[in-house]
Protein backbone atom coordinates (compact mmCIF):
# COMPACT_ATOMS: atom_id res chain seq x y z
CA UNK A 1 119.41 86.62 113.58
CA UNK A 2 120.52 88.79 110.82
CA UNK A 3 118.68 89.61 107.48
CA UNK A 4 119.96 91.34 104.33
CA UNK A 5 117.30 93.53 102.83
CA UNK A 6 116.97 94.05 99.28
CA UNK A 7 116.02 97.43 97.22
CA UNK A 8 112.29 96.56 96.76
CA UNK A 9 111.49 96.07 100.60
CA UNK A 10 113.90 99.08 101.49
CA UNK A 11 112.13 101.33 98.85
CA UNK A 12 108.71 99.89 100.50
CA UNK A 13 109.67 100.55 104.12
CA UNK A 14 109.70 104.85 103.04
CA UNK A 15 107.07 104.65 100.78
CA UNK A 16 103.45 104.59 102.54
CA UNK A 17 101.63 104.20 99.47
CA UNK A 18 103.72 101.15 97.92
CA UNK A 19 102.13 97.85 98.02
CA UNK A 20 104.58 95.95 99.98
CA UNK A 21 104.85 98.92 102.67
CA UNK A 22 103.29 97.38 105.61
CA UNK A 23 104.69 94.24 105.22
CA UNK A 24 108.38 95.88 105.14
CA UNK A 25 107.55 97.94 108.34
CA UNK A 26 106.75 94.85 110.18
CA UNK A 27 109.88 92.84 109.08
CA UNK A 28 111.94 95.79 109.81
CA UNK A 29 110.12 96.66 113.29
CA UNK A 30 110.60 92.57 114.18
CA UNK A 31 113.89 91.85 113.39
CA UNK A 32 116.30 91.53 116.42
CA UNK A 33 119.34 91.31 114.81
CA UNK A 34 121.29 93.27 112.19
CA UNK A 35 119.33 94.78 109.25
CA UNK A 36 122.52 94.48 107.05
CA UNK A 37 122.14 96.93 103.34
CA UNK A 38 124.46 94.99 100.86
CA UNK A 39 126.20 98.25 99.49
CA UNK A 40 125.43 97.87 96.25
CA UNK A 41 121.84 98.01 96.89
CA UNK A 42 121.84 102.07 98.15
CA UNK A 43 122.53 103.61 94.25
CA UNK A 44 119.24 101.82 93.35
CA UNK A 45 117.04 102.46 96.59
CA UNK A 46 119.02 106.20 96.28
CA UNK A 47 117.88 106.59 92.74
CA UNK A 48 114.19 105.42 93.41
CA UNK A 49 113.32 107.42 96.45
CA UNK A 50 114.78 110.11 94.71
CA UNK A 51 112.64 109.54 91.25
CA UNK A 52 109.36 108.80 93.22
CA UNK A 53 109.72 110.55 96.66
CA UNK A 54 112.20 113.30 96.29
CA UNK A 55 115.06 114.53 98.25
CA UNK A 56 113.47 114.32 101.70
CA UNK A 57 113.12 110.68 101.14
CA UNK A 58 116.83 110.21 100.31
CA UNK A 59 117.83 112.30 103.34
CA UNK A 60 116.06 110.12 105.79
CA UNK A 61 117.36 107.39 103.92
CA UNK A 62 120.57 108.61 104.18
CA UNK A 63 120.08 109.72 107.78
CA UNK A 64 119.35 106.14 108.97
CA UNK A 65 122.12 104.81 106.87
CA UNK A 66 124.46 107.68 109.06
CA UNK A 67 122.69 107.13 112.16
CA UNK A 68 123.31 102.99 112.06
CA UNK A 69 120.29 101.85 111.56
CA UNK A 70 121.59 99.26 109.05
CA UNK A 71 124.76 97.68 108.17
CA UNK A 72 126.26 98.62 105.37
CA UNK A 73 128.33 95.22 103.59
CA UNK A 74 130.42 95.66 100.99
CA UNK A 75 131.26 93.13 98.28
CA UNK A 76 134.58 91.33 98.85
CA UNK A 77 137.27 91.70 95.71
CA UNK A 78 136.95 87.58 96.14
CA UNK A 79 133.15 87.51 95.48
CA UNK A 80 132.63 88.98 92.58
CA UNK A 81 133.89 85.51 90.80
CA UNK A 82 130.81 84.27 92.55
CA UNK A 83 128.55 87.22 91.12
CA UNK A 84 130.08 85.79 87.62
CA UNK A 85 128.92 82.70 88.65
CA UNK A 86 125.25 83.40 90.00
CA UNK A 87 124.71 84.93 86.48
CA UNK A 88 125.78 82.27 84.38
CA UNK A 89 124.17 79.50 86.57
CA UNK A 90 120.88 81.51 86.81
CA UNK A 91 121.35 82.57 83.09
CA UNK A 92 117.38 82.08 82.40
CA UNK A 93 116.28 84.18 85.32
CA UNK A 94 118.72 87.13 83.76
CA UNK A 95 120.06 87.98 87.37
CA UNK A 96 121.92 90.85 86.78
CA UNK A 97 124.63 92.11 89.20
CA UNK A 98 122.91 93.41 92.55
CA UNK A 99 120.94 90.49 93.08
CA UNK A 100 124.01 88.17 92.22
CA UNK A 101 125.73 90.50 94.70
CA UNK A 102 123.34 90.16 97.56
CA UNK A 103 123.49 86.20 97.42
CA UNK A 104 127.45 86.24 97.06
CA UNK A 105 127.66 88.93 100.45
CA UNK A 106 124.80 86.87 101.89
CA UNK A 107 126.65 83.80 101.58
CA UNK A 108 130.17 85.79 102.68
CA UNK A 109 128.29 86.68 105.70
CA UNK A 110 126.35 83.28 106.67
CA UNK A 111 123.45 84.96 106.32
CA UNK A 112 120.42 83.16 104.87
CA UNK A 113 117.37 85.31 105.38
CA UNK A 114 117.21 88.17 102.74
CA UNK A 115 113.99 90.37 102.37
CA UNK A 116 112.79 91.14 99.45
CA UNK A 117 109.68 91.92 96.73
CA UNK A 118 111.39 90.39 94.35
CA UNK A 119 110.30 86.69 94.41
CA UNK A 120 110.94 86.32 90.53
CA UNK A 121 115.02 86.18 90.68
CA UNK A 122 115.12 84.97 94.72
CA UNK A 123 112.77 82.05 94.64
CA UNK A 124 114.97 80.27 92.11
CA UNK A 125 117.84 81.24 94.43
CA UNK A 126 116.16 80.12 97.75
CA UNK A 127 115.28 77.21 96.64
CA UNK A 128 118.67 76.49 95.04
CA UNK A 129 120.90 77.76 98.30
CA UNK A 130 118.89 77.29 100.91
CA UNK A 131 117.78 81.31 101.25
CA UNK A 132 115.02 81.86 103.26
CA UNK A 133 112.75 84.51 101.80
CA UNK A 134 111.08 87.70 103.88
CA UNK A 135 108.54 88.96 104.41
């Protein structure tokens, strides 16, 4: 089975000293199917690695991203009505785009299982479209 992994547990799987680290080692190292990077996702986990780790980060970031160790999905021209509609139906969470845009490819994909450290905008979500939440 699939999952879609979000910025914070990306950032956390090169980081050894983040928090969530372990945890996103373990879903990473566990998951039999496709580890699927919604594209927009890579400027932010780009720009963090790169503020906090430095370049070597982003090259082995990069590298894996080369090297296949995720799928890279792209936002569909027809999904981005259903970003606009994430963020207005979610309007009190104040979604923003990428996490609008990882529920709309999740749902373009069938996948439900997204990891993530951000249980403030996705627990709404889960709960309202049957996501399940890792780790």
């Amino acid at each position: 089975m699939s999952v879609l992994l979000d910025t914070g547990i990306l950032y956390a799987y090169y980081d050894r000293r983040d928090a969530w680290h372990r945890r996103a080692v373990a879903l990473v190292g566990a998951e039999t199917g496709e580890l699927i990077v919604p594209a927009p996702v890579i400027p932010e986990v780009d720009h963090l690695l790169g503020r906090r780790l430095g370049s070597k980060a982003q090259r082995v970031f990069y590298g894996s991203l080369a090297d296949g160790d995720y799928v890279v999905a792209d936002l569909p021209q027809d999904r981005y009505g259903r970003v606009r509609e994430l963020v207005e139906r979610f309007g009190d969470l104040d979604l923003g785009f990428v996490d609008a845009a990882i529920t709309a490819i999740a749902e373009h994909l069938g996948v439900r299982r997204i990891g993530t450290t951000d249980r403030r905008h996705f627990d709404p979500l889960a709960a309202a479209l049957s996501l399940e939440l890792l780790p």
